[in-house]
N, C-alpha and C. Protein backbone atom coordinates (compact mmCIF):
# COMPACT_ATOMS: atom_id res chain seq x y z
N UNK A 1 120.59 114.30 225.17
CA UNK A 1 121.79 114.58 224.40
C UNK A 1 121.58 114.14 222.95
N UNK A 2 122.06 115.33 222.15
CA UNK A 2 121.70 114.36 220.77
C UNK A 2 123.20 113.81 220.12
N UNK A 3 122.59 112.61 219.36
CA UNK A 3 123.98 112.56 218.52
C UNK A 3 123.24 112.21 217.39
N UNK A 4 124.64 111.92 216.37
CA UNK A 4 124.20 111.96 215.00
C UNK A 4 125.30 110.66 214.51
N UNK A 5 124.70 110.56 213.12
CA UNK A 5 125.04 108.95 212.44
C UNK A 5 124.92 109.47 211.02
N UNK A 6 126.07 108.67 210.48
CA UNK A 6 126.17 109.06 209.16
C UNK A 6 125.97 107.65 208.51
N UNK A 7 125.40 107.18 207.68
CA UNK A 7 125.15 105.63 206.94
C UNK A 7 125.48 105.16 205.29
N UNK A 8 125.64 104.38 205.33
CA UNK A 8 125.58 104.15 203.77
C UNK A 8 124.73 102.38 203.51
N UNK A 9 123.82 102.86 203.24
CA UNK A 9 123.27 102.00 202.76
C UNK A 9 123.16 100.56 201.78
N UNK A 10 123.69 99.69 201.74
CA UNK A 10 123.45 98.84 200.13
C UNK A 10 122.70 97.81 199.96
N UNK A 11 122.61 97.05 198.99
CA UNK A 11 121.64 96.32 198.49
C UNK A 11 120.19 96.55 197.44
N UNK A 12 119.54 95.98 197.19
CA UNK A 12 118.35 96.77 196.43
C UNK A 12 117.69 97.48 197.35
N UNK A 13 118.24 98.65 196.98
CA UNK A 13 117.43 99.87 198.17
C UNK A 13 117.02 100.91 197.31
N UNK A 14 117.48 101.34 195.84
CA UNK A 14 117.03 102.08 195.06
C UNK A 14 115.74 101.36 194.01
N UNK A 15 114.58 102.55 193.65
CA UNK A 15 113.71 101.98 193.13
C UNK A 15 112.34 101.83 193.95
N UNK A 16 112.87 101.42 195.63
CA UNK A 16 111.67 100.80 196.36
C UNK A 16 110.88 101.54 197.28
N UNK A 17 110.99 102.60 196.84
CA UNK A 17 110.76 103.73 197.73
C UNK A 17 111.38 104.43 199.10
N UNK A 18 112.23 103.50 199.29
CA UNK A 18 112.96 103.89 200.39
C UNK A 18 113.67 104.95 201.03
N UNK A 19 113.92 106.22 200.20
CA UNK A 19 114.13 107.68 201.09
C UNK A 19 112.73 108.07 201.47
N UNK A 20 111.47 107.53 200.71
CA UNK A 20 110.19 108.46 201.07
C UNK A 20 110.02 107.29 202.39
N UNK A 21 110.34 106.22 202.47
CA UNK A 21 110.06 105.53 203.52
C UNK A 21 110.86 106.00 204.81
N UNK A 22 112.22 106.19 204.28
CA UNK A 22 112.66 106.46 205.45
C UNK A 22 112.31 108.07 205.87
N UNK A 23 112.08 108.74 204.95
CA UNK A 23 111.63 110.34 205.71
C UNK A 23 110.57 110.44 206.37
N UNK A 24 109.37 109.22 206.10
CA UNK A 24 108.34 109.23 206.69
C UNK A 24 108.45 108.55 208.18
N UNK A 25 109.35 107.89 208.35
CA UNK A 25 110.03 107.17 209.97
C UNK A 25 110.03 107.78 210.70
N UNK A 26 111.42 109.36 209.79
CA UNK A 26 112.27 109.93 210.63
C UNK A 26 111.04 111.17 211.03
N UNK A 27 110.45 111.95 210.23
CA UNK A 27 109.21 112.73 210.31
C UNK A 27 108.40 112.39 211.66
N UNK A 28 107.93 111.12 211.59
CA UNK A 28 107.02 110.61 212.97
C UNK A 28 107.76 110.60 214.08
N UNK A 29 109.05 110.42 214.02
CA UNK A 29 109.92 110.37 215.31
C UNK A 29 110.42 111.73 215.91
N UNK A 30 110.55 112.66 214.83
CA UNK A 30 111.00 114.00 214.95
C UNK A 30 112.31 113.84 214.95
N UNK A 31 113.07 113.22 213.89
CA UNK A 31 114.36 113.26 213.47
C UNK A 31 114.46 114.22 212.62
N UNK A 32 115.87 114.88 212.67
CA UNK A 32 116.66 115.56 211.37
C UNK A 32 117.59 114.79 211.00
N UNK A 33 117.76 115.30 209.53
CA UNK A 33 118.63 114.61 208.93
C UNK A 33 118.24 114.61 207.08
N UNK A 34 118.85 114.08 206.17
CA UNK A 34 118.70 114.29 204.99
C UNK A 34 119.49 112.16 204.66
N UNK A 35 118.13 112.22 203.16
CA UNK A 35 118.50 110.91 202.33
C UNK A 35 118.86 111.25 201.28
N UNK A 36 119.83 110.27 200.47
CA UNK A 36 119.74 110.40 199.44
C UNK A 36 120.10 109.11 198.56
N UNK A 37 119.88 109.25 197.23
CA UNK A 37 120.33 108.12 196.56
C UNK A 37 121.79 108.43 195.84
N UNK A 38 122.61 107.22 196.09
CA UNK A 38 124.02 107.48 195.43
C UNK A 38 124.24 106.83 194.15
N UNK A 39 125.38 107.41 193.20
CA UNK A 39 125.71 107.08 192.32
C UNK A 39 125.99 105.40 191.77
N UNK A 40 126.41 104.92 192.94
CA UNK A 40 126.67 103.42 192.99
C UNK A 40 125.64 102.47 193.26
N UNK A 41 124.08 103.15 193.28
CA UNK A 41 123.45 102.17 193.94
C UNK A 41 122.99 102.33 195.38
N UNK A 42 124.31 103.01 196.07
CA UNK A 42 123.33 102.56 197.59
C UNK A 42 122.63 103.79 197.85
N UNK A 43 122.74 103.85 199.28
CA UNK A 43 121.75 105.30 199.99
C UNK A 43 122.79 105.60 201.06
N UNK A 44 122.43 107.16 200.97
CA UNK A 44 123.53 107.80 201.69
C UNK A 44 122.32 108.40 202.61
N UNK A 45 122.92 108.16 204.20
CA UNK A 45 121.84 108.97 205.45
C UNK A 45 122.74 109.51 206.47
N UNK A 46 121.68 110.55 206.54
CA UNK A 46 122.54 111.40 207.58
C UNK A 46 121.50 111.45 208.68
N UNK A 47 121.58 111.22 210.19
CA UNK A 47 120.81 111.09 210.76
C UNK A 47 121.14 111.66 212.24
N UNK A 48 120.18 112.30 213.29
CA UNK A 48 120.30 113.38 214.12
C UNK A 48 119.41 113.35 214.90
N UNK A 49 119.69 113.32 216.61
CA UNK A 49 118.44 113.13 217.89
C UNK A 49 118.96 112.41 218.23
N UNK A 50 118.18 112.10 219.33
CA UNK A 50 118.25 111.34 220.40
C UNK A 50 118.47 109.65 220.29
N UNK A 51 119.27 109.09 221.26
CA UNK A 51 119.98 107.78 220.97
C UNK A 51 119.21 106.79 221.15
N UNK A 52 117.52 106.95 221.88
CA UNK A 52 117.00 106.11 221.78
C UNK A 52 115.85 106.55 220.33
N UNK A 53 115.93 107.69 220.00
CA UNK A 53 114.97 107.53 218.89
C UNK A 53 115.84 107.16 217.81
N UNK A 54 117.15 107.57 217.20
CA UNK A 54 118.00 107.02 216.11
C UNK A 54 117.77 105.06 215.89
N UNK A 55 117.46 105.01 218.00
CA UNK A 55 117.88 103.42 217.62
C UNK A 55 116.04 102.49 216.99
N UNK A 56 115.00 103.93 217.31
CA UNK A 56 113.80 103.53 217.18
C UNK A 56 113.07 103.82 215.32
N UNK A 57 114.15 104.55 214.77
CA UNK A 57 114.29 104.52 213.18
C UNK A 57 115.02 103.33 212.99
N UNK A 58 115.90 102.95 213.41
CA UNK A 58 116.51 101.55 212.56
C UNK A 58 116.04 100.57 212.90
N UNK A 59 115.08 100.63 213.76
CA UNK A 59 114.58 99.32 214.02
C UNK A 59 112.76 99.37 212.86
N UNK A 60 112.36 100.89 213.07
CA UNK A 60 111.55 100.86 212.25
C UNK A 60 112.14 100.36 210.47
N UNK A 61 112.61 100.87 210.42
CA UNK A 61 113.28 100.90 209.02
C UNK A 61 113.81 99.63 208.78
N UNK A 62 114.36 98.84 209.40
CA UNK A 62 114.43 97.29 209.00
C UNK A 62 113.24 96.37 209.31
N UNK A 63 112.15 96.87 210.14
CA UNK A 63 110.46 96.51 209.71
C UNK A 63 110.17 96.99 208.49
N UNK A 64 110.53 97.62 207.93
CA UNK A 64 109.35 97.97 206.52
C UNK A 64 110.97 98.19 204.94
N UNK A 65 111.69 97.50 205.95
CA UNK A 65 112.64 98.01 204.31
C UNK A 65 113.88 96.80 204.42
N UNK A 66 113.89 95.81 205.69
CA UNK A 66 115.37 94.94 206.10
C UNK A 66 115.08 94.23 204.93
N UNK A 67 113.99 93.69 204.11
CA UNK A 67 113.93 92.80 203.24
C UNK A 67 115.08 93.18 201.54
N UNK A 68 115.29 94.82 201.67
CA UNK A 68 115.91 95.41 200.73
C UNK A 68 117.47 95.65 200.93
N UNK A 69 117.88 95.49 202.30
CA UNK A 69 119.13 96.00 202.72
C UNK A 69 119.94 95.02 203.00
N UNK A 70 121.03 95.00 202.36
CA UNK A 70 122.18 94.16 202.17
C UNK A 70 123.05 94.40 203.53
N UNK A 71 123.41 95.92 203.67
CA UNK A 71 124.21 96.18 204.77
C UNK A 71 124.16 97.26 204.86
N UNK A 72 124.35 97.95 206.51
CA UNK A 72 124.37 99.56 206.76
C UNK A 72 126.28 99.69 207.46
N UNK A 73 126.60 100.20 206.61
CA UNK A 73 127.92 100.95 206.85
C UNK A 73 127.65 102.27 208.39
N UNK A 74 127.70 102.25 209.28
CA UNK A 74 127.41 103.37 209.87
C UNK A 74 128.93 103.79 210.61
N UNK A 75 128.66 105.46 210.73
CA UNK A 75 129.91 105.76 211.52
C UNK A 75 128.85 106.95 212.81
N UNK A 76 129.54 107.18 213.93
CA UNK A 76 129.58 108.05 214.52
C UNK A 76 129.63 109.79 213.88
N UNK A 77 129.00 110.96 213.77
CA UNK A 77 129.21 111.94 213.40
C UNK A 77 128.72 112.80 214.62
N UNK A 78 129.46 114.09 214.42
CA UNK A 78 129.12 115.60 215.27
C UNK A 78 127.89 116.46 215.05
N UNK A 79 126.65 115.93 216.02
CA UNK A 79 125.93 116.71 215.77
C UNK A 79 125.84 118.03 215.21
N UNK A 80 124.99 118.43 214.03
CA UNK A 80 124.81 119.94 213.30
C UNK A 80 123.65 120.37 214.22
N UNK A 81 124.03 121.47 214.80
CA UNK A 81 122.30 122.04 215.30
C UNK A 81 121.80 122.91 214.03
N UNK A 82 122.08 123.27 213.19
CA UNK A 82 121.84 123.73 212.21
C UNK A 82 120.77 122.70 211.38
N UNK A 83 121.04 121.50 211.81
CA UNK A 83 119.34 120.67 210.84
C UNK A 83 118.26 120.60 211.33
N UNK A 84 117.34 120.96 210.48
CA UNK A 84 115.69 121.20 210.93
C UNK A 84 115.32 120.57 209.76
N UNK A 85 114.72 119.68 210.59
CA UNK A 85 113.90 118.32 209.47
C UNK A 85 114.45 117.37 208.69
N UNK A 86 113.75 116.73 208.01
CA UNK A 86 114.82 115.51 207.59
C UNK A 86 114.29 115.84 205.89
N UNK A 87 115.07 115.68 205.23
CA UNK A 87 114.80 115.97 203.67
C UNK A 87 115.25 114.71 202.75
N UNK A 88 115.11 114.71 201.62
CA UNK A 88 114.70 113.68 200.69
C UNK A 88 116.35 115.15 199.64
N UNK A 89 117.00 114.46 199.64
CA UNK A 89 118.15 115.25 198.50
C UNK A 89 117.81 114.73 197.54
N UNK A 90 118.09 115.03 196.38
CA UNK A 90 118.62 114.57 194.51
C UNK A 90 120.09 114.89 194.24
């Protein structure tokens, strides 16, 4: 079953590479979904698959990035079958 997660990111997370980090997570796992950087500073994620791989990106992703992240805002969202691949927005 897939579900999906919508996030907001904060702390020093801009600057450190962190959408190419996290697309490269979600890529190896075979997640969809899209990053981006927000106006305020944080990171906005949209994220999609399976509930044990979503939970196997955030655990990757606070190995190679928890040192940058202040806090993840997350909510529940309605899977899109319409996403194929995970993208890097501007």
């Amino acid at each position: 079953m897939r579900v999906a997660r919508e996030m907001i990111i904060t702390g020093s997370v801009q600057g450190v590479g962190f959408r190419w980090i996290a697309k490269r997570i979600a890529d190896s796992i075979g997640l969809d979904g899209w990053v981006r950087n927000n106006p305020d500073g944080s990171v906005g994620l949209a994220i999609e698959g399976g509930e044990t791989d979503l939970n196997s990106f955030m655990d990757r992703l606070n190995q190679d990035l928890g040192v940058y992240i202040a806090e993840v805002e997350s909510r529940d969202a309605e899977p899109d079958g319409n996403r194929n691949g995970f993208a890097i927005l501007r």
